[in-house]
Protein backbone atom coordinates (compact mmCIF):
# COMPACT_ATOMS: atom_id res chain seq x y z
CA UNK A 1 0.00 0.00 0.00
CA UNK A 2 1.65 3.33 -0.78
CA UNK A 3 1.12 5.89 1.81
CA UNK A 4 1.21 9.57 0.79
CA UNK A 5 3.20 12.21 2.74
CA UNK A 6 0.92 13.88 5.39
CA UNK A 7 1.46 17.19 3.65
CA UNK A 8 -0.64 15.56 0.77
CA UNK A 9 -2.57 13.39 2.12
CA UNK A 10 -6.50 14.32 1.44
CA UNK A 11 -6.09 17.36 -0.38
CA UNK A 12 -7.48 18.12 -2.96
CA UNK A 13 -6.09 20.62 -5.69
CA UNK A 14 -7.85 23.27 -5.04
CA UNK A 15 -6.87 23.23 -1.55
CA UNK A 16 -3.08 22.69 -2.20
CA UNK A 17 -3.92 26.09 -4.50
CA UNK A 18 -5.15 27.99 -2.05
CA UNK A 19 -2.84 26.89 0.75
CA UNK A 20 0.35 27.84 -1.92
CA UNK A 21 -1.25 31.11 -2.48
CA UNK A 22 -1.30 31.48 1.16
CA UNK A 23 1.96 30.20 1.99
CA UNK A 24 4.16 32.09 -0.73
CA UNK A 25 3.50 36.15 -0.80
CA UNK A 26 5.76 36.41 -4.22
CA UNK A 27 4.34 33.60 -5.76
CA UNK A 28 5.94 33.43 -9.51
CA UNK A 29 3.47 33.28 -12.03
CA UNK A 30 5.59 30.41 -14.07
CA UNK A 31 5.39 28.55 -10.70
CA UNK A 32 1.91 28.55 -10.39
CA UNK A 33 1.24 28.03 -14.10
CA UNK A 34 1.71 23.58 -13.55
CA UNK A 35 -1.10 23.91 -10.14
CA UNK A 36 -3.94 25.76 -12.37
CA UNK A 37 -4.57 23.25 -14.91
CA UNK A 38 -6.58 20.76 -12.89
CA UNK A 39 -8.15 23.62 -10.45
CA UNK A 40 -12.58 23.62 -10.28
CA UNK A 41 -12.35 26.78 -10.00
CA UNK A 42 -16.11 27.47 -8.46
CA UNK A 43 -14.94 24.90 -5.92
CA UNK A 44 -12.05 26.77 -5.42
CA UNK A 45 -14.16 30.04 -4.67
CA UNK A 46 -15.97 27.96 -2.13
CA UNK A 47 -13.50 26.89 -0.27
CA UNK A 48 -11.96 30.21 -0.18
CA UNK A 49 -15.59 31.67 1.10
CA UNK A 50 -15.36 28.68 3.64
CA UNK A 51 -12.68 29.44 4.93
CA UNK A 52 -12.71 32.93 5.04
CA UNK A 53 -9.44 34.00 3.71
CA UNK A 54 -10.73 35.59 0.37
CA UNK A 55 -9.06 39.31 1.25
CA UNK A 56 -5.84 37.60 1.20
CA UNK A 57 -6.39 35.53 -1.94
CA UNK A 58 -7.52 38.35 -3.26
CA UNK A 59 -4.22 40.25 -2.58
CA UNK A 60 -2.07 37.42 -4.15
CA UNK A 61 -3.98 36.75 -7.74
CA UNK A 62 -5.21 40.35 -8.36
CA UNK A 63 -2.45 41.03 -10.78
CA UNK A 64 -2.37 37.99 -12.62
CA UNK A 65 -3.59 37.45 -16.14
CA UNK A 66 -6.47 35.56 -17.34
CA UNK A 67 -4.15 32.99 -18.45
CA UNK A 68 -3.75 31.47 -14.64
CA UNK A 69 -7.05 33.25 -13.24
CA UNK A 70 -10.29 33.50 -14.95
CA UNK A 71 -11.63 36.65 -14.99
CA UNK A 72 -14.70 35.53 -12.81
CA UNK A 73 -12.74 34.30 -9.99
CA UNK A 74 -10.92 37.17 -10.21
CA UNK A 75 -14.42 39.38 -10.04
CA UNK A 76 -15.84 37.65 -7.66
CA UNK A 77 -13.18 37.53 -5.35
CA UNK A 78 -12.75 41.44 -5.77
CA UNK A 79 -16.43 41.86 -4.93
CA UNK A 80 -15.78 40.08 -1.94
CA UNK A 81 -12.98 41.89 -0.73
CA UNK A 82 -14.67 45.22 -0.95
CA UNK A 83 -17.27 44.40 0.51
CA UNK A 84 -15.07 42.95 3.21
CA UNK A 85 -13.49 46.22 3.33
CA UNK A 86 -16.74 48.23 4.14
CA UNK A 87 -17.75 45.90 6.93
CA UNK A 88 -14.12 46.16 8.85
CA UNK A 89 -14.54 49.68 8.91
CA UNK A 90 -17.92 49.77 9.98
CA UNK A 91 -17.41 47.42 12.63
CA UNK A 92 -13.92 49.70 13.66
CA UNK A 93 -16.42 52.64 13.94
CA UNK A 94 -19.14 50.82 15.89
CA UNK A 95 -15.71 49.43 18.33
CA UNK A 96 -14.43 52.99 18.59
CA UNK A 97 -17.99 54.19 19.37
CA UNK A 98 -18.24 51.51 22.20
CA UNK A 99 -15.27 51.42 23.81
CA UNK A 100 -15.24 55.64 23.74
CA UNK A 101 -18.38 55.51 25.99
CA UNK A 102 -17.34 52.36 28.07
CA UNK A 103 -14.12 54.10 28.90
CA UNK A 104 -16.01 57.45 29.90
CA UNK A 105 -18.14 56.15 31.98
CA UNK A 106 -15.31 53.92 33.94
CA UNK A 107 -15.29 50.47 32.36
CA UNK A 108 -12.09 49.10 31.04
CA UNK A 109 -12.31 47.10 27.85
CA UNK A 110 -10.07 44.52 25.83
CA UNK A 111 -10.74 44.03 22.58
CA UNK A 112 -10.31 40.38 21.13
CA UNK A 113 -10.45 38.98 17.42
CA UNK A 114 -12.56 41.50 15.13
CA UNK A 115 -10.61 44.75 13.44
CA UNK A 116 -7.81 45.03 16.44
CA UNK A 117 -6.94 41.50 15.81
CA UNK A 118 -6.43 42.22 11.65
CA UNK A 119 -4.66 45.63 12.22
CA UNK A 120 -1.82 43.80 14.50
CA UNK A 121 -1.45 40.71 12.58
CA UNK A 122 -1.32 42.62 8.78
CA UNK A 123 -1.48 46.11 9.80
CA UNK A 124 -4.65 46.37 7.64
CA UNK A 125 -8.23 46.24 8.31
CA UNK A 126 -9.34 44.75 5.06
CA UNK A 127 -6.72 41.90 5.36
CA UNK A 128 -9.54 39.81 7.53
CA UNK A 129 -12.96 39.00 7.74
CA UNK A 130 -14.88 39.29 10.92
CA UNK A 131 -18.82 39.70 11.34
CA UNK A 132 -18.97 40.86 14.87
CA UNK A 133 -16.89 42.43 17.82
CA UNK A 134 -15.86 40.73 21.11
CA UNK A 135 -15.23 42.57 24.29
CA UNK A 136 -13.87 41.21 27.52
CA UNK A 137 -15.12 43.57 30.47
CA UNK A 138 -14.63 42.86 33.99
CA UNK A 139 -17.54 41.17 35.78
CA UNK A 140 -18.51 43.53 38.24
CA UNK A 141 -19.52 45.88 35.11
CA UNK A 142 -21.61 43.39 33.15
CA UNK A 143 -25.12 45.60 34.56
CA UNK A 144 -23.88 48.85 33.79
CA UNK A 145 -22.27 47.52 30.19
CA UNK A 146 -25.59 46.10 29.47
CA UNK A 147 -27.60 49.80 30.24
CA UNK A 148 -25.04 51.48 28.01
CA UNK A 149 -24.94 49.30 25.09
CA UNK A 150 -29.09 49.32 25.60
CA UNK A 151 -28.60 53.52 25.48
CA UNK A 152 -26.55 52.98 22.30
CA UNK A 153 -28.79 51.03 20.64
CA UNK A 154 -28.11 47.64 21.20
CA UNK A 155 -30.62 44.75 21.79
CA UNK A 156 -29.75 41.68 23.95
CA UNK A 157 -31.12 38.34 22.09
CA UNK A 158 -32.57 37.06 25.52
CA UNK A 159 -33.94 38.87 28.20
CA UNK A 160 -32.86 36.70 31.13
CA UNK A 161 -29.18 36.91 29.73
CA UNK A 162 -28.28 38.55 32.72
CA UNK A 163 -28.71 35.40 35.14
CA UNK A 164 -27.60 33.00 31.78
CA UNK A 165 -24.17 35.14 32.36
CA UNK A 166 -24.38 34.78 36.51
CA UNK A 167 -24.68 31.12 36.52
CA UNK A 168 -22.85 29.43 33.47
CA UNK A 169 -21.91 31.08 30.38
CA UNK A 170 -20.14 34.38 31.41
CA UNK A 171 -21.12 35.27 27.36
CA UNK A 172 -23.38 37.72 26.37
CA UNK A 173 -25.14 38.70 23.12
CA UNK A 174 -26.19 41.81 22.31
CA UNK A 175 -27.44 43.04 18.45
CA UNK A 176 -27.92 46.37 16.63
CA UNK A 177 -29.59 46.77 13.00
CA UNK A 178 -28.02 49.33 11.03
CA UNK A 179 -27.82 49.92 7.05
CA UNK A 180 -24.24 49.69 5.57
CA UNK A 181 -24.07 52.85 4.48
CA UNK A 182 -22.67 53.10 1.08
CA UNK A 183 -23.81 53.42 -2.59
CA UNK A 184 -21.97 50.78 -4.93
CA UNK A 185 -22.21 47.76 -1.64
CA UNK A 186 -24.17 45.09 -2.65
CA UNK A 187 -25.13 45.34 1.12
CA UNK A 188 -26.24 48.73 0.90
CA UNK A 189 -30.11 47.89 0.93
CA UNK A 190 -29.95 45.26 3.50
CA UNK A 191 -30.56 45.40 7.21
CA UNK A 192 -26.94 44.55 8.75
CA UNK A 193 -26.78 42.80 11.91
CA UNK A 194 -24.19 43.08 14.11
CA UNK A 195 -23.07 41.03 17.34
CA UNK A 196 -21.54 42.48 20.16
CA UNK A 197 -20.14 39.61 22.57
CA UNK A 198 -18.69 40.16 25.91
CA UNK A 199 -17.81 37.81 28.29
């Protein structure tokens, strides 16, 4: 029985793709010219949806021809890295906007994951995906947090979260529907819902 090397093994070409764009920042077009023969490339797109890394596939194949790219992937993947774009900065706003008031009214914050988390690892917003904002507050300010974020316009999604977060989560939810407000976002007419976690 041959046995393939565990770099290999179960991958499947469009994977191996991605992961090489990932991998290599100056990836030589001549290099990648012998991986994009055999590449389904609407599988491709999905697992570079799934997996959430489409800004920084974006990045690497935006310059190449149609030759190694089609046009489509190319498209769509530029679509989805504008759009990307908007939502980082709308969700820096909405941070900057919460933590402001925390911080005036005495609560300390930490911010995990979301747009602090792409700014130190790339040094750009856009660079990562993130659909909501996590903030770690000390305990003994979860009752004021909650009347604040309720004054800002925030919604909890249960209304005995307060006693959930007491007795065994230490997580809370809270929601607020905005528009994204731009003109050429395909988002632009939709409601936008946006999680704020704490725990």
């Amino acid at each position: 029985m041959l046995i393939q090397p565990i770099d290999d093994f179960g991958q499947t070409n469009e994977l191996k793709f991605m992961l090489l764009l990932l991998k290599r920042k100056e990836t030589m077009p001549e290099y990648l010219r012998g991986h994009v023969s055999q590449i389904d490339w609407d599988a491709f797109l999905d697992l570079v949806i799934h997996h959430r890394v489409y800004p920084l596939i974006y990045l690497r194949i935006k310059n190449m021809g149609e030759d190694l790219i089609p046009e489509r992937v190319t498209s769509n993947l530029h679509k989805l890295y504008k759009n990307n774009t908007i939502m980082m900065m709308q969700l820096t706003r909405e941070m900057c906007e919460i933590c402001r008031t925390l911080t005036e009214s005495g609560i300390r914050t930490l911010q995990l994951k979301g747009p602090i988390l792409a700014l130190q690892l790339y040094g750009e917003l856009s660079y990562r995906t993130s659909k909501d904002l996590d903030l770690l507050i000390d305990g003994s300010d979860v009752a004021k947090t909650t009347a604040i974020l309720h004054q800002l316009g925030y919604q909890s999604d249960q209304t005995d979260q307060f006693i959930f977060w007491e007795k065994k989560s230490h997580h809370m939810f809270f929601f607020s529907s905005g528009k994204v407000n731009t003109s050429r976002n395909s988002l632009a007419s939709q409601p936008q819902y946006h999680k704020l976690s704490f725990i």
